[in-house]
Protein backbone atom coordinates (compact mmCIF):
# COMPACT_ATOMS: atom_id res chain seq x y z
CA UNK A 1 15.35 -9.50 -45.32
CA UNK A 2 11.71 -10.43 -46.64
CA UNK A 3 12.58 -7.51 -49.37
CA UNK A 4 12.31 -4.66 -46.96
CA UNK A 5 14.65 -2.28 -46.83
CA UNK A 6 16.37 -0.88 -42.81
CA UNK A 7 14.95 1.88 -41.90
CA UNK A 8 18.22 4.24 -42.26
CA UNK A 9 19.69 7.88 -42.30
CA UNK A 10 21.67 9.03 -44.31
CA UNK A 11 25.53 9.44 -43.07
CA UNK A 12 28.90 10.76 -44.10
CA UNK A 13 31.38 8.34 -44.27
CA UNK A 14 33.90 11.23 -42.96
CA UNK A 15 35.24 11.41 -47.21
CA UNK A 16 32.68 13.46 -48.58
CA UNK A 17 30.61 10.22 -49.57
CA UNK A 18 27.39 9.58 -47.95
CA UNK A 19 25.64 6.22 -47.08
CA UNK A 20 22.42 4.90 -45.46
CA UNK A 21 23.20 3.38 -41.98
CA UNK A 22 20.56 1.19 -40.20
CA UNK A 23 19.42 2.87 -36.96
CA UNK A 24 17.93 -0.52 -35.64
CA UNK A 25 19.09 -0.74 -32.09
CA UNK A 26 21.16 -3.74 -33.21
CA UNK A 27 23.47 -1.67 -35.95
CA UNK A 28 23.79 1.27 -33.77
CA UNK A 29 26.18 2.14 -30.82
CA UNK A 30 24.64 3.86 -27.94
CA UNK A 31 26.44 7.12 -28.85
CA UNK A 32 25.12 6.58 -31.94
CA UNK A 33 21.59 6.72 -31.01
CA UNK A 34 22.17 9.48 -29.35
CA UNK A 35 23.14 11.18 -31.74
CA UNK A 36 20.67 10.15 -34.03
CA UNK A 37 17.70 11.41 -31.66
CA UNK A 38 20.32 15.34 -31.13
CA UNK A 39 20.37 15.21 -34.88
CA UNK A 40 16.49 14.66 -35.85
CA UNK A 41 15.18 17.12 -32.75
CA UNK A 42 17.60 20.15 -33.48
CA UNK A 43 15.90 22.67 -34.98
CA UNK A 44 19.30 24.55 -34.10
CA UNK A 45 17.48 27.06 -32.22
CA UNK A 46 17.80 25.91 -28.96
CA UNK A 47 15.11 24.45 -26.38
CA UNK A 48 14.90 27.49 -24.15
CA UNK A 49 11.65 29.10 -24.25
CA UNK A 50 10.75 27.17 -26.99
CA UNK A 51 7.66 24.80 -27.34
CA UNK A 52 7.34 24.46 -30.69
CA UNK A 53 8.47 21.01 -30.85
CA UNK A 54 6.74 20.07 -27.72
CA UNK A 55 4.45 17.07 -28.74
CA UNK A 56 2.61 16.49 -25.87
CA UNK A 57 3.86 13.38 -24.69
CA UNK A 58 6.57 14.79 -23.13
CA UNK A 59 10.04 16.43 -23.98
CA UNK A 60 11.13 13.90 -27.20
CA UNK A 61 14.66 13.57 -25.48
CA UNK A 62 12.86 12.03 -22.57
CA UNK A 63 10.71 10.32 -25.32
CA UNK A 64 13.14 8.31 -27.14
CA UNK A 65 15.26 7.42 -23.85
CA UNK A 66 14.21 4.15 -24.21
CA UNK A 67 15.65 4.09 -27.67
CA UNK A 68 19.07 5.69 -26.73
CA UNK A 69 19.09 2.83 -23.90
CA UNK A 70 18.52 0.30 -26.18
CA UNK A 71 15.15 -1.26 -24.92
CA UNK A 72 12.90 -0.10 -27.68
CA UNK A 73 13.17 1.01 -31.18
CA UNK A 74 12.04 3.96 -32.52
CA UNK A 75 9.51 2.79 -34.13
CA UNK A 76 7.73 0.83 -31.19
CA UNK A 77 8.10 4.25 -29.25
CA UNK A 78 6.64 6.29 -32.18
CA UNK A 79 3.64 3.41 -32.06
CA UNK A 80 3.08 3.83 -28.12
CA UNK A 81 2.72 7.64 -28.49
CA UNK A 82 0.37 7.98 -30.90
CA UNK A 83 -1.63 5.04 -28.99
CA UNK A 84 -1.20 7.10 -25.86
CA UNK A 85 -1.49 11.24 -27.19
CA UNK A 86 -3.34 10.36 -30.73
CA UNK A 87 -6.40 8.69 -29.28
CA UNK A 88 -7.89 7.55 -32.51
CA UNK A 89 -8.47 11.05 -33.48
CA UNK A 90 -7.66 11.65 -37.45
CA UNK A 91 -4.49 13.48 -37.82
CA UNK A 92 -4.55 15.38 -41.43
C-alpha cells in the first residue's frame, strides 16, 4: 500500500475490543457508510433549530450522499467543498 496507512475509524468489534476499519467505499457496506456519516455529524443534540453545524455547502447529510451511495469518497467530497465554499480564502 505505498506505506500509507487507510484512512479508518475506530470500531468495536461487539467484545469490548476495538479496531481501525477502512471507510474506503470499497471496505464499507452501504449501511455502513451510513452510519459512519450519523456517527461523525451527531452532536447528539438533534438538528432542529440548530445551525451550528451548518457549513454552508449545504446540510452534510445531503453532503456526503454521494459517499453513502458509493460514487465518491469522502475525501474527494471534502476536496470539492472546500474548492466550491473555501474559495482560496485562508482558513486559521
Amino acid at each position: 500500500m505505498c506505506g500509507r496507512p487507510e484512512i479508518g475509524v475506530v470500531m468495536d468489534r461487539g467484545d469490548g475490543d476495538m479496531e481501525i476499519k477502512s471507510i474506503l467505499i470499497k471496505d464499507t457496506t452501504k449501511e455502513e457508510r451510513e452510519a459512519i456519516i450519523r456517527e461523525s455529524m451527531d452532536c447528539g443534540g438533534g438538528c432542529e433549530n440548530c445551525s451550528s453545524c451548518w457549513i454552508g455547502g449545504g446540510l452534510p447529510w445531503d453532503i456526503y450522499q454521494d459517499y453513502i451511495d458509493g460514487k465518491r469518497e469522502i475525501k474527494e467530497i471534502n476536496m470539492a467543498y472546500m474548492e466550491q465554499y473555501r474559495q482560496d480564502k485562508v482558513i486559521k
